[in-house]
C-alpha atoms as a PDB file:
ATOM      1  CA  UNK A   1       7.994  19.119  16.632  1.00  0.00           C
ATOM      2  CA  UNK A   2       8.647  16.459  19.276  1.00  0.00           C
ATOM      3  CA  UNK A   3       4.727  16.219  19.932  1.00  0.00           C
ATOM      4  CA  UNK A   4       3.860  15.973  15.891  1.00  0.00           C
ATOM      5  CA  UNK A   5       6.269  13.320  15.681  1.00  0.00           C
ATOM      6  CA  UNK A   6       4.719  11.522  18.972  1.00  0.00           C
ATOM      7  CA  UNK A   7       1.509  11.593  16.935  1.00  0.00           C
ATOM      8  CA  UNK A   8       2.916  10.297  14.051  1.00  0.00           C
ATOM      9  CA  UNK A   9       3.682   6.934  15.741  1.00  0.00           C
ATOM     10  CA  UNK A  10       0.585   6.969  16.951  1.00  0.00           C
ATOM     11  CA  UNK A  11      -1.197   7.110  13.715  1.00  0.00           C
ATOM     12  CA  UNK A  12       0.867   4.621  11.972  1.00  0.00           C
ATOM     13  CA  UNK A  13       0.160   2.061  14.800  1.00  0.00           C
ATOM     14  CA  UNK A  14      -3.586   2.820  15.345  1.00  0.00           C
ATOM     15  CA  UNK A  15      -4.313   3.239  11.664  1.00  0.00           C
ATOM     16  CA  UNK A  16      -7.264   6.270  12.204  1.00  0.00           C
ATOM     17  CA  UNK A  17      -6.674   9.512  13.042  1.00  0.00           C
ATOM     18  CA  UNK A  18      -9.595   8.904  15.397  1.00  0.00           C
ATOM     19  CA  UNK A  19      -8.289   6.132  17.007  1.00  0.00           C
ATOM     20  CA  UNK A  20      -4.742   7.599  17.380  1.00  0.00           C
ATOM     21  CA  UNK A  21      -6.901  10.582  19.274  1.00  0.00           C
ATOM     22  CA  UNK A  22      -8.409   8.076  21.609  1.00  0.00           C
ATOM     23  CA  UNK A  23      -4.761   6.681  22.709  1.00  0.00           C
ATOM     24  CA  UNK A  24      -2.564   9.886  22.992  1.00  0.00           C
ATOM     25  CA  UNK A  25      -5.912  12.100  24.549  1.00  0.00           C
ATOM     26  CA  UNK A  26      -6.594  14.297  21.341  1.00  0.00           C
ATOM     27  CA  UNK A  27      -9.412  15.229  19.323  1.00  0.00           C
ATOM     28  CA  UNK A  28      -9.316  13.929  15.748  1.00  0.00           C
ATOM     29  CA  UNK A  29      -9.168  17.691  14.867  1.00  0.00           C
ATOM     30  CA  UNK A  30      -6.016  18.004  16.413  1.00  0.00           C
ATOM     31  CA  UNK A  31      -4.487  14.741  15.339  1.00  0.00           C
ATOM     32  CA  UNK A  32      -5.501  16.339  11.571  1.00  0.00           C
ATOM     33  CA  UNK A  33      -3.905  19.528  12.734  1.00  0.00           C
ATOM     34  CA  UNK A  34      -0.638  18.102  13.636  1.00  0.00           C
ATOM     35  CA  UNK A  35       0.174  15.874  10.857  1.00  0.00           C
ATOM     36  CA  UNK A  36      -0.534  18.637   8.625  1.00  0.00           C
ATOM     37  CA  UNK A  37       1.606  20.784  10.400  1.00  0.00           C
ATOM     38  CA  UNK A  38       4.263  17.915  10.052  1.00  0.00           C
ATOM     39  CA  UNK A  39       3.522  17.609   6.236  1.00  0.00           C
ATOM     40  CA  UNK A  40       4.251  21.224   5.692  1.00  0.00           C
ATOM     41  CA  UNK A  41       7.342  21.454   7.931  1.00  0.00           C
ATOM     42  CA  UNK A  42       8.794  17.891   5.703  1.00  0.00           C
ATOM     43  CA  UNK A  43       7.463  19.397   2.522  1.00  0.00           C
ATOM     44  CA  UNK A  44       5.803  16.354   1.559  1.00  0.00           C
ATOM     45  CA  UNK A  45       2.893  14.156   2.430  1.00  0.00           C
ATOM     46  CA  UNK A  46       3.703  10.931   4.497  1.00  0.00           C
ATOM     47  CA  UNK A  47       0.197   8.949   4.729  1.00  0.00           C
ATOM     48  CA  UNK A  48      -2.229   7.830   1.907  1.00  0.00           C
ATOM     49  CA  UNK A  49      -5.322   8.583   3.299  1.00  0.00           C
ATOM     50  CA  UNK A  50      -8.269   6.277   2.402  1.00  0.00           C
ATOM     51  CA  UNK A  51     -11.893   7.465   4.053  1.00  0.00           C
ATOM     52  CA  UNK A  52     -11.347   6.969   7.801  1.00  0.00           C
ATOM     53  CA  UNK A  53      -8.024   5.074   7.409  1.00  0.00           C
ATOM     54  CA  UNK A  54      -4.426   6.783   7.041  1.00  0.00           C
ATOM     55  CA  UNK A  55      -1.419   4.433   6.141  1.00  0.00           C
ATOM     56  CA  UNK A  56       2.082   4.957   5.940  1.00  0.00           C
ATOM     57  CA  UNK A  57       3.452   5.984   2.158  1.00  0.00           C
ATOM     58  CA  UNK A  58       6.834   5.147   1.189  1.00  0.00           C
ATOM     59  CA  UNK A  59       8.386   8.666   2.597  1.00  0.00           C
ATOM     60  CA  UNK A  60       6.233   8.241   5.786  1.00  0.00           C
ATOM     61  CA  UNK A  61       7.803   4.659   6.391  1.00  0.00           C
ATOM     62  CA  UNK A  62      10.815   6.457   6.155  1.00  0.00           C
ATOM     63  CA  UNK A  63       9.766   9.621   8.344  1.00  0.00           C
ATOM     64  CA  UNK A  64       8.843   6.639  11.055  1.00  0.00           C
ATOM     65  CA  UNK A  65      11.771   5.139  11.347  1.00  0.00           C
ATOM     66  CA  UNK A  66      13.752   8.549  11.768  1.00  0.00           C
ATOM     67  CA  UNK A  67      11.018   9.895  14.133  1.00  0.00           C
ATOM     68  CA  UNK A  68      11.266   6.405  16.597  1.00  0.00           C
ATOM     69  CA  UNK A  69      14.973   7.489  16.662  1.00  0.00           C
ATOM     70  CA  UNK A  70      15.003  11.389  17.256  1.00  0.00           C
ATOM     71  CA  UNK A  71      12.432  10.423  20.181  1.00  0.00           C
ATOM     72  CA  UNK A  72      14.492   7.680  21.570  1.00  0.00           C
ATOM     73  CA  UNK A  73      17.012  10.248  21.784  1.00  0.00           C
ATOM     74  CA  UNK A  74      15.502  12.869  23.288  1.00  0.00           C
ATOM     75  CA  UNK A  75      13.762  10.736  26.109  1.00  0.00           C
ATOM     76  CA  UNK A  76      17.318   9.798  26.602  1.00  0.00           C
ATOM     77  CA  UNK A  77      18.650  13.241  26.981  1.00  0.00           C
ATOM     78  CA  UNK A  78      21.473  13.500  29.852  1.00  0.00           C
ATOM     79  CA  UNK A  79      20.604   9.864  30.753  1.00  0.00           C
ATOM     80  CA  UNK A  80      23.916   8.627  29.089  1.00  0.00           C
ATOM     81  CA  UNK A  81      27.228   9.048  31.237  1.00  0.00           C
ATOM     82  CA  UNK A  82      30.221  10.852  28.713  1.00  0.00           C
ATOM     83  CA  UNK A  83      31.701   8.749  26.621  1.00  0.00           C
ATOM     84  CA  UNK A  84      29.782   5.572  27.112  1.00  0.00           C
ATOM     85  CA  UNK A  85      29.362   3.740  24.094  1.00  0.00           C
ATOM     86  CA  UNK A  86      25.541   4.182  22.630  1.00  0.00           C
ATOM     87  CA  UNK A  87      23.572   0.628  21.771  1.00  0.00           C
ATOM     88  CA  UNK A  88      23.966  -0.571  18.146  1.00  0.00           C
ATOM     89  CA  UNK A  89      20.406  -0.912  16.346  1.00  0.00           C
ATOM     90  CA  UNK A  90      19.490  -3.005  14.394  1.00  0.00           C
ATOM     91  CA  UNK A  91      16.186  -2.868  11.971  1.00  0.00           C
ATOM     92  CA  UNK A  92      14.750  -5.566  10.893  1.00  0.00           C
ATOM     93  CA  UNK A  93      11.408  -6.274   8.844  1.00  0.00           C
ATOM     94  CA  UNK A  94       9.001  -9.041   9.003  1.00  0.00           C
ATOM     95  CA  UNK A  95       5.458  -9.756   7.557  1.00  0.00           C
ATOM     96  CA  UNK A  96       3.122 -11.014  10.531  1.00  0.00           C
ATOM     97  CA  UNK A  97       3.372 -15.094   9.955  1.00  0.00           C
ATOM     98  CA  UNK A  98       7.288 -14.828  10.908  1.00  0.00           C
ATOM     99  CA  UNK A  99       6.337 -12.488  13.407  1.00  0.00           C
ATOM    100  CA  UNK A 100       4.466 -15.198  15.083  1.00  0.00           C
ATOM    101  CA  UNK A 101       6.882 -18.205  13.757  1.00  0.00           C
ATOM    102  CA  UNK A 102      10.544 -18.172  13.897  1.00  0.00           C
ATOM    103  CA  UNK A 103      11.363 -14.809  14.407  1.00  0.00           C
ATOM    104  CA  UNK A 104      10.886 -14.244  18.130  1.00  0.00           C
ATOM    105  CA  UNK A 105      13.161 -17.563  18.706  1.00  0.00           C
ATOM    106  CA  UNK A 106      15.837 -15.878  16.356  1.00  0.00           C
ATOM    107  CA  UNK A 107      15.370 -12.816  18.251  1.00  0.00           C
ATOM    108  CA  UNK A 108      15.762 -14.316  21.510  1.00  0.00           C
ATOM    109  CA  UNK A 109      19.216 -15.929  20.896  1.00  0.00           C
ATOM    110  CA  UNK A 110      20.726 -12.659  19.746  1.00  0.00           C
ATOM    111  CA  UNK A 111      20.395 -11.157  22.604  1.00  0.00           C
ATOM    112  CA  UNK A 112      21.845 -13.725  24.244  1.00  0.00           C
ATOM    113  CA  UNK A 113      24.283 -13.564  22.245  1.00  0.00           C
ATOM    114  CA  UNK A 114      24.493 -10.249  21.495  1.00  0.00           C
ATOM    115  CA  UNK A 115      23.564  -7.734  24.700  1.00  0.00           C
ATOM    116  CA  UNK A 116      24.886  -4.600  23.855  1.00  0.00           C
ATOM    117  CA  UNK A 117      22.608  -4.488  20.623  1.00  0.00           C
ATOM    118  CA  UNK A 118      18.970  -2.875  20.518  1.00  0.00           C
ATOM    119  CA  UNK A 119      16.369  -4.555  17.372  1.00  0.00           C
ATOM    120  CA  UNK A 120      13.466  -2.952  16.330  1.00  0.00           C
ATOM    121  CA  UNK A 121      10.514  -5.048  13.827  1.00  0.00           C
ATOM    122  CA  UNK A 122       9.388  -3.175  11.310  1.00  0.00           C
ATOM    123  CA  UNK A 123       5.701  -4.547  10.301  1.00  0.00           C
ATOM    124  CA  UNK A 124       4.208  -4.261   6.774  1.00  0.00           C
ATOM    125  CA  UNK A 125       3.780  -5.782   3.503  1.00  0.00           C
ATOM    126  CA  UNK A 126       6.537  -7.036   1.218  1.00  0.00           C
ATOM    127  CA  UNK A 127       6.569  -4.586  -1.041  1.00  0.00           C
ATOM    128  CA  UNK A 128       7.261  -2.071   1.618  1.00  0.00           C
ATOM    129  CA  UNK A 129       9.686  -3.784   2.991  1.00  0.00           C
ATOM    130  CA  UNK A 130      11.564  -4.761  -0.383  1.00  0.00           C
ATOM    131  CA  UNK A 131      11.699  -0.788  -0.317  1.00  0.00           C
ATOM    132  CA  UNK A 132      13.169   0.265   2.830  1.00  0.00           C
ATOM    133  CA  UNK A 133      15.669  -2.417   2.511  1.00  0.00           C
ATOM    134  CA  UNK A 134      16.973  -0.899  -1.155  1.00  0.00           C
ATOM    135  CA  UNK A 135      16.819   2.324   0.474  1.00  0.00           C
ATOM    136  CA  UNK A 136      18.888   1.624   3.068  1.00  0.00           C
ATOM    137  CA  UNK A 137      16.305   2.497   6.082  1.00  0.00           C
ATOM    138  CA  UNK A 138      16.508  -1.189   7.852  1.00  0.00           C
ATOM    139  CA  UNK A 139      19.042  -3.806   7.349  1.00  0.00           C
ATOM    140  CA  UNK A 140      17.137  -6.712   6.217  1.00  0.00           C
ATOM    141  CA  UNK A 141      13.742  -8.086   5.430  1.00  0.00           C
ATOM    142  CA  UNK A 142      11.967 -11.534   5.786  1.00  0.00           C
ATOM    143  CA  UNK A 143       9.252 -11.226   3.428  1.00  0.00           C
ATOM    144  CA  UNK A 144       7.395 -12.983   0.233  1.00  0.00           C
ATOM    145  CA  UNK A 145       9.589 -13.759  -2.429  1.00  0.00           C
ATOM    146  CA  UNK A 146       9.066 -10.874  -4.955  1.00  0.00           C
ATOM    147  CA  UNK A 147       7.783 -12.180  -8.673  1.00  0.00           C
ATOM    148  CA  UNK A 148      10.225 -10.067  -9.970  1.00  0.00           C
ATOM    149  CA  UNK A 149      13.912  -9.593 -10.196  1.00  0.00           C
ATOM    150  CA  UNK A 150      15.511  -8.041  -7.106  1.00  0.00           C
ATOM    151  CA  UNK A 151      18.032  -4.629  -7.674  1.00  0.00           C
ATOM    152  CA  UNK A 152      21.292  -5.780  -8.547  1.00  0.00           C
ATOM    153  CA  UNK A 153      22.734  -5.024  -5.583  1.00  0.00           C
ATOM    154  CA  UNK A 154      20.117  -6.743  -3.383  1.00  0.00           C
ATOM    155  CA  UNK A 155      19.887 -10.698  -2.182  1.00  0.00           C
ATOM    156  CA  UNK A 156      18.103 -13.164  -1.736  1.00  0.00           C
ATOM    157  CA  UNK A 157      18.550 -15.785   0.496  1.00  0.00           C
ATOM    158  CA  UNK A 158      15.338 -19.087   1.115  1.00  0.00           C
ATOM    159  CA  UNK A 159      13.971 -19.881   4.348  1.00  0.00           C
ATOM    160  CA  UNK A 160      10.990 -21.955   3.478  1.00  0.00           C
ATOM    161  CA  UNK A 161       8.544 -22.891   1.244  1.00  0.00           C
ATOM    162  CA  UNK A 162       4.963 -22.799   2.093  1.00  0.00           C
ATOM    163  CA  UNK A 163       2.350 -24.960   0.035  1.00  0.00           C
ATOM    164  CA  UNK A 164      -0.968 -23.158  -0.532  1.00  0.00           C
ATOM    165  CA  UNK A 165      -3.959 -25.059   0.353  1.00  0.00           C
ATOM    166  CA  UNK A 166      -7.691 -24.693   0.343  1.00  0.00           C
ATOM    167  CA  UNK A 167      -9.381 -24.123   3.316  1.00  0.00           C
ATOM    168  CA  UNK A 168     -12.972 -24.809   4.097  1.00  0.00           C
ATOM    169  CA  UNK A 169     -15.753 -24.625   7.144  1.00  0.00           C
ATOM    170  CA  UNK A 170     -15.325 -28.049   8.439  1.00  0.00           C
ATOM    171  CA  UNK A 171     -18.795 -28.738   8.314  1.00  0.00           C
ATOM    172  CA  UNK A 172     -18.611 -28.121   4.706  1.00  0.00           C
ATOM    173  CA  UNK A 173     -18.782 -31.609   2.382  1.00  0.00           C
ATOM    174  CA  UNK A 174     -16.835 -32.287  -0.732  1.00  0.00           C
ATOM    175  CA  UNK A 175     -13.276 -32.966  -1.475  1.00  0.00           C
ATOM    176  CA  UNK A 176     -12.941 -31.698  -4.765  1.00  0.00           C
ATOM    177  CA  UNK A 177     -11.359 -28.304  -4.906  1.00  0.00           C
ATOM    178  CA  UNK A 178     -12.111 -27.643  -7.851  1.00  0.00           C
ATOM    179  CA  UNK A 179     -15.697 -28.031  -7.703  1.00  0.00           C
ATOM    180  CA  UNK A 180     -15.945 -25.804  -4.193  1.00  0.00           C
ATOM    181  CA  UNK A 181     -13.982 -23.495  -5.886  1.00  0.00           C
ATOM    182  CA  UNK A 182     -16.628 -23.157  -8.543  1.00  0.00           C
ATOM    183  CA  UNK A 183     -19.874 -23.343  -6.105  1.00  0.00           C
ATOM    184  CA  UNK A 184     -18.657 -21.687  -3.033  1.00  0.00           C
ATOM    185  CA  UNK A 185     -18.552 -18.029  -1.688  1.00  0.00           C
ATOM    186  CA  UNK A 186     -15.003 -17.036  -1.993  1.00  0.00           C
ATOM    187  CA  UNK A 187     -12.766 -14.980   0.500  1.00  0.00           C
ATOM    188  CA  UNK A 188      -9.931 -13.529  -1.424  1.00  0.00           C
ATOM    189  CA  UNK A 189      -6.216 -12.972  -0.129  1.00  0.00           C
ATOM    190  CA  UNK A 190      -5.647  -9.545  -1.005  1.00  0.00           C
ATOM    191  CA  UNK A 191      -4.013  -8.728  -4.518  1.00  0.00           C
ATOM    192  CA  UNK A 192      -1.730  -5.555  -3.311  1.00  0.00           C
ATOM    193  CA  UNK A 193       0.407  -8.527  -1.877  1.00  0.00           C
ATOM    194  CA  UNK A 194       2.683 -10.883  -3.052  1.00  0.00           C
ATOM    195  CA  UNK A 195       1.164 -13.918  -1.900  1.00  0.00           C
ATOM    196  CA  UNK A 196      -2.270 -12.746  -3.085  1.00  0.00           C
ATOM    197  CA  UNK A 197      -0.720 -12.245  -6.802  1.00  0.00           C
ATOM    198  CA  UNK A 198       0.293 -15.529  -6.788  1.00  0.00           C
ATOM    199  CA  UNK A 199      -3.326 -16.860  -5.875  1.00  0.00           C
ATOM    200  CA  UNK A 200      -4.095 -14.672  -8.634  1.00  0.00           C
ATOM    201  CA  UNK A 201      -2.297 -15.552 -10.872  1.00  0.00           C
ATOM    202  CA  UNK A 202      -3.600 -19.278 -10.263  1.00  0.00           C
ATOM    203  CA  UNK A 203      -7.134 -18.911 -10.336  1.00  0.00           C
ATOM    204  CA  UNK A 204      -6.915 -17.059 -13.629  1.00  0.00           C
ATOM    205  CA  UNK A 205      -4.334 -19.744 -14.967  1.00  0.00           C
ATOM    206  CA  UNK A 206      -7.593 -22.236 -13.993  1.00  0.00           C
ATOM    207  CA  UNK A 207      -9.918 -20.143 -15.183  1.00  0.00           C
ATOM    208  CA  UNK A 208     -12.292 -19.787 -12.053  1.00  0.00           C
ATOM    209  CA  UNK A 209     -15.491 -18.267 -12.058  1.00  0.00           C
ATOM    210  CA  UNK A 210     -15.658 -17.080  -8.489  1.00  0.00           C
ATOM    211  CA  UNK A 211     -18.501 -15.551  -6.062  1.00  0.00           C
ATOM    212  CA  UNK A 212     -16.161 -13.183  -3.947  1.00  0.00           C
ATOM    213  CA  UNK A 213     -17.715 -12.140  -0.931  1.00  0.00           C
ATOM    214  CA  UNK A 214     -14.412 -10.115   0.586  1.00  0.00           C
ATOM    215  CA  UNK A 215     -10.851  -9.407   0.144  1.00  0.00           C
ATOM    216  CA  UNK A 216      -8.220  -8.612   2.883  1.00  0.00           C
ATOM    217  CA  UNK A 217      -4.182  -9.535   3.833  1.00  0.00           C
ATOM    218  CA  UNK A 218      -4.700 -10.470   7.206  1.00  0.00           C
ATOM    219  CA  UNK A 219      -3.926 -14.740   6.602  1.00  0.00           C
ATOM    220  CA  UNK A 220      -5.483 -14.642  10.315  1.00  0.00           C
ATOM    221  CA  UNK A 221      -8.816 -12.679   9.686  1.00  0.00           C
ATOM    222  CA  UNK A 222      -8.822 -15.124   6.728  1.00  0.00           C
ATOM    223  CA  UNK A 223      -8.631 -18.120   8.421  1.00  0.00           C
ATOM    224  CA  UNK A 224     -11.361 -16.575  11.271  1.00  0.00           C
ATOM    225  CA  UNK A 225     -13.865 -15.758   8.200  1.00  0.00           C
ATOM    226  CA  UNK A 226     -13.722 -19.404   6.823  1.00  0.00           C
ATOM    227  CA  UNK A 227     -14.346 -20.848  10.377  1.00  0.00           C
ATOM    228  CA  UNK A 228     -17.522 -18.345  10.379  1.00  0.00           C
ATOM    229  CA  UNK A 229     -18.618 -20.134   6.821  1.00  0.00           C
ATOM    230  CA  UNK A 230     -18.539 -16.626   5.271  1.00  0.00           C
ATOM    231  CA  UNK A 231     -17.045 -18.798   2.365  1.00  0.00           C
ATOM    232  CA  UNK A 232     -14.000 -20.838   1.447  1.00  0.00           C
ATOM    233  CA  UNK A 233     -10.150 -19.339   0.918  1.00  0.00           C
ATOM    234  CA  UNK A 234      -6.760 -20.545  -0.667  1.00  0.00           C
ATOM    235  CA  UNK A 235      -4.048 -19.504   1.754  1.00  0.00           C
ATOM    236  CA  UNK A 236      -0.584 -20.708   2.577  1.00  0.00           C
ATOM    237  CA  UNK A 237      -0.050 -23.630   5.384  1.00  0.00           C
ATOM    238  CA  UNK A 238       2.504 -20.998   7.338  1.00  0.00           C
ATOM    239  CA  UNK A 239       4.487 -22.994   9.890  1.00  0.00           C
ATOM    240  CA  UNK A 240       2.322 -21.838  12.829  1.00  0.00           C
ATOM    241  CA  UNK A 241      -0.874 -23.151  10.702  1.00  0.00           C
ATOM    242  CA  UNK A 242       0.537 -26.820  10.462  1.00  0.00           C
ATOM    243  CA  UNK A 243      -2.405 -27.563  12.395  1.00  0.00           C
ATOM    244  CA  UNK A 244      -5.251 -25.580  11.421  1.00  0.00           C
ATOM    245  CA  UNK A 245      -7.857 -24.633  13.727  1.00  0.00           C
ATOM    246  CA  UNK A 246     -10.625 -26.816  14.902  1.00  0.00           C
ATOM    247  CA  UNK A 247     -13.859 -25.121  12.865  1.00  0.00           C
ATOM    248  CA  UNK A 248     -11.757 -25.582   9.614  1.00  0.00           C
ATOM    249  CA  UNK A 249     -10.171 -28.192   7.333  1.00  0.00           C
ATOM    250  CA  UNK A 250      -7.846 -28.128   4.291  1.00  0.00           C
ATOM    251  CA  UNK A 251      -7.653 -29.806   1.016  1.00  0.00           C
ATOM    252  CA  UNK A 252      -4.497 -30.534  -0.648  1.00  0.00           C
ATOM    253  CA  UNK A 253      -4.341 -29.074  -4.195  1.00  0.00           C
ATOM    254  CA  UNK A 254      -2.419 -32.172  -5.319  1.00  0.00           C
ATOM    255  CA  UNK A 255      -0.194 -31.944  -8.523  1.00  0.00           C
ATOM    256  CA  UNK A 256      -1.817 -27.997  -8.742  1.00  0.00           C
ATOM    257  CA  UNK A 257      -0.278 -27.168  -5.489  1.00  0.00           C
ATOM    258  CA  UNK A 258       1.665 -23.929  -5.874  1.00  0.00           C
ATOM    259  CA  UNK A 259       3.734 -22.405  -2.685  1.00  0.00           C
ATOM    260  CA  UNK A 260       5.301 -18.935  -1.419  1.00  0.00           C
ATOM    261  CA  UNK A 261       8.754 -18.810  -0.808  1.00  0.00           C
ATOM    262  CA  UNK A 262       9.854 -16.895   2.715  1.00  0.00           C
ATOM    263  CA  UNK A 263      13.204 -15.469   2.654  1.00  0.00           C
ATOM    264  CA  UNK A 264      15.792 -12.604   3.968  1.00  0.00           C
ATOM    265  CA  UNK A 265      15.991  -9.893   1.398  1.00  0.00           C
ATOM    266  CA  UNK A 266      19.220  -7.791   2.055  1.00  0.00           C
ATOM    267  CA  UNK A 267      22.276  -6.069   0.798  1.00  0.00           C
ATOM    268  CA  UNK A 268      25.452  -8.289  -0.061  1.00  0.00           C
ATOM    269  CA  UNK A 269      26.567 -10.193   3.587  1.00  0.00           C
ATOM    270  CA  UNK A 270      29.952  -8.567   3.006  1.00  0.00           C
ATOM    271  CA  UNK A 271      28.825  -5.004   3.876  1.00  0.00           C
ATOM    272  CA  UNK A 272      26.870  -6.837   6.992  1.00  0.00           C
ATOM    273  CA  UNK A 273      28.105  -5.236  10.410  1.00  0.00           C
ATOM    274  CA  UNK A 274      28.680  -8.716  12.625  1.00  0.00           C
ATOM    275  CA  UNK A 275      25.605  -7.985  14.475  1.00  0.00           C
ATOM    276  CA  UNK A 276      23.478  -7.979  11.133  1.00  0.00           C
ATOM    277  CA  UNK A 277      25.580 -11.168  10.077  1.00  0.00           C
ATOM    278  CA  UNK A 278      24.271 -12.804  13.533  1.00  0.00           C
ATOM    279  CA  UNK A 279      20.967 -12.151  13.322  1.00  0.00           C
ATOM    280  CA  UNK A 280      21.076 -13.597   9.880  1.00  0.00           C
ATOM    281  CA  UNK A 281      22.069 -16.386  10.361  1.00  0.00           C
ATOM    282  CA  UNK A 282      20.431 -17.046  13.868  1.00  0.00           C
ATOM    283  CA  UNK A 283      17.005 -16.379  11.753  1.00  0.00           C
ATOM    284  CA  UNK A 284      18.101 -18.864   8.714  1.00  0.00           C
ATOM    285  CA  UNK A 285      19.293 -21.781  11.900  1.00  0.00           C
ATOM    286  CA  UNK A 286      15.557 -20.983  13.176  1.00  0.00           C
ATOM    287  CA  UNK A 287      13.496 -21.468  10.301  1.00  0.00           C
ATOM    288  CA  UNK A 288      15.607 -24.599   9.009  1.00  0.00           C
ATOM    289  CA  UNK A 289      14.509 -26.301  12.599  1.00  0.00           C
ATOM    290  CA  UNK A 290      11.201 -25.313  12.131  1.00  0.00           C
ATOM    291  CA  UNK A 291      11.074 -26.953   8.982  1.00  0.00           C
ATOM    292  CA  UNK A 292      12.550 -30.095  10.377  1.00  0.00           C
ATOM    293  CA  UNK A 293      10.334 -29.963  13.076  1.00  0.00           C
ATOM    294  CA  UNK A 294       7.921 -30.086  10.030  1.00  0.00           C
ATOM    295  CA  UNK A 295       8.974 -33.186   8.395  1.00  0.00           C
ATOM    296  CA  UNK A 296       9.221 -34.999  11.527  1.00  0.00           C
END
């Protein structure tokens, strides 16, 4: 079992089956082979499986989690003295623009602060995460605010607010958004996300006829296509994009402008462990000084 479950992990962070193979020294066969075997041992499937791609389903985020610990464990075996109190984890989800904002600054106080305490990321979209927080699996999320109503026993707390803008090839003339819009090829933020329902949602409120040339999440990949003048893209000015890169320019949406709240999804703070409540706020303290950073 310990060997399916190293291939699991391996699979979830390479994406193929094939590529997993190429990092842990397997055939794709045998990748196949394993997570079957896994599969039928759980009594359940645990990846959606897409052509040559393989992600994650809501059970298989779950599996992952458990499977990172039971191996942590066992590489551990008879490495702990009797008695000596075991590292307190905390898990933690993040979508990839706080990954590469705030949240490594956050991180790196608390264990200052904190160095008896272990924190694993947890990577993925917002739904996901919205998810694994309601079921318990990681302690707290910083993710797009969901358009819907959160479970009753789940909060929300703001970090920021992010204006969308449209982004263009540099070289590209015209100030009207509206207009490019309209004429140019169009790179679409992915709808299975929360931030790409809310461009959605705005284009159809406008009434756009567009000439999509591609969809994906990645804001990065995005940002890359539109520098390439594959076509134009309405994304939101994350804090590590207040200066955008130098083959592309934005235009302000003016009195249209529409933004994404980022914020901590989690259960009530009084059933927070103090570690949990630490990290929380170290996390809010870090994005408010990014923001005033912002304004400055």
């Amino acid at each position: 079992m310990i060997k399916e479950l190293k291939t699991l992990i391996a699979v979830a962070r390479e994406g193929t089956f094939a590529a997993a193979g190429n990092k842990i020294g397997l055939t794709q066969a045998a990748v196949s082979a394993q997570i079957q075997r896994l599969e039928t041992e759980l009594g359940f499937e645990i990846f959606d499986r897409k052509g040559r791609s393989a992600h994650l389903n809501k059970m298989g985020h779950q599996i992952l989690l458990q499977a990172q610990e039971l191996l942590r464990l066992y590489d551990n075996l008879g490495s702990t003295a009797l008695g000596q109190p075991t590292n307190i984890l905390i898990n933690i989800g993040a979508i990839a623009s706080v990954q590469r904002s705030y949240l490594p600054d956050a991180l790196a106080k608390f264990h200052q602060q904190c160095p008896q305490c272990r924190t694993r990321v947890i990577p993925g979209l917002s739904m996901e995460m919205v998810n694994l927080v309601d079921a318990g699996e990681i302690d707290m999320a910083v993710i797009i605010r969901p358009p819907f109503s959160l479970q009753s026993d789940l909060r929300w707390t703001t970090l920021a607010r992010e204006p969308y803008r449209l982004i263009v090839p540099r070289e590209l003339e015209g100030e009207d958004w509206s207009e490019l819009l309209s004429s140019q090829p169009f790179i679409r933020y992915d709808r299975s996300s929360f931030g790409g329902r809310q461009v959605d949602r705005f284009l159809r409120q406008m009434h756009f006829t567009l000439q999509e040339v591609c969809e994906l999440d990645e804001l990065e990949a995005i940002i890359k296509l539109v520098e390439k003048g594959v076509g134009i893209a309405l994304v939101p000015q994350t804090e590590p994009h207040q200066e955008w890169p130098a083959g592309v320019r934005a235009i302000d949406l003016g009195q249209h402008t529409f933004h994404r709240d980022i914020g901590l999804v989690h259960r009530s703070r009084q059933s927070f462990t103090e570690p949990v409540r630490i990290l929380a706020q170290l996390i809010s303290d870090q994005a408010a000084e990014c923001l005033s950073h912002e304004k400055r």
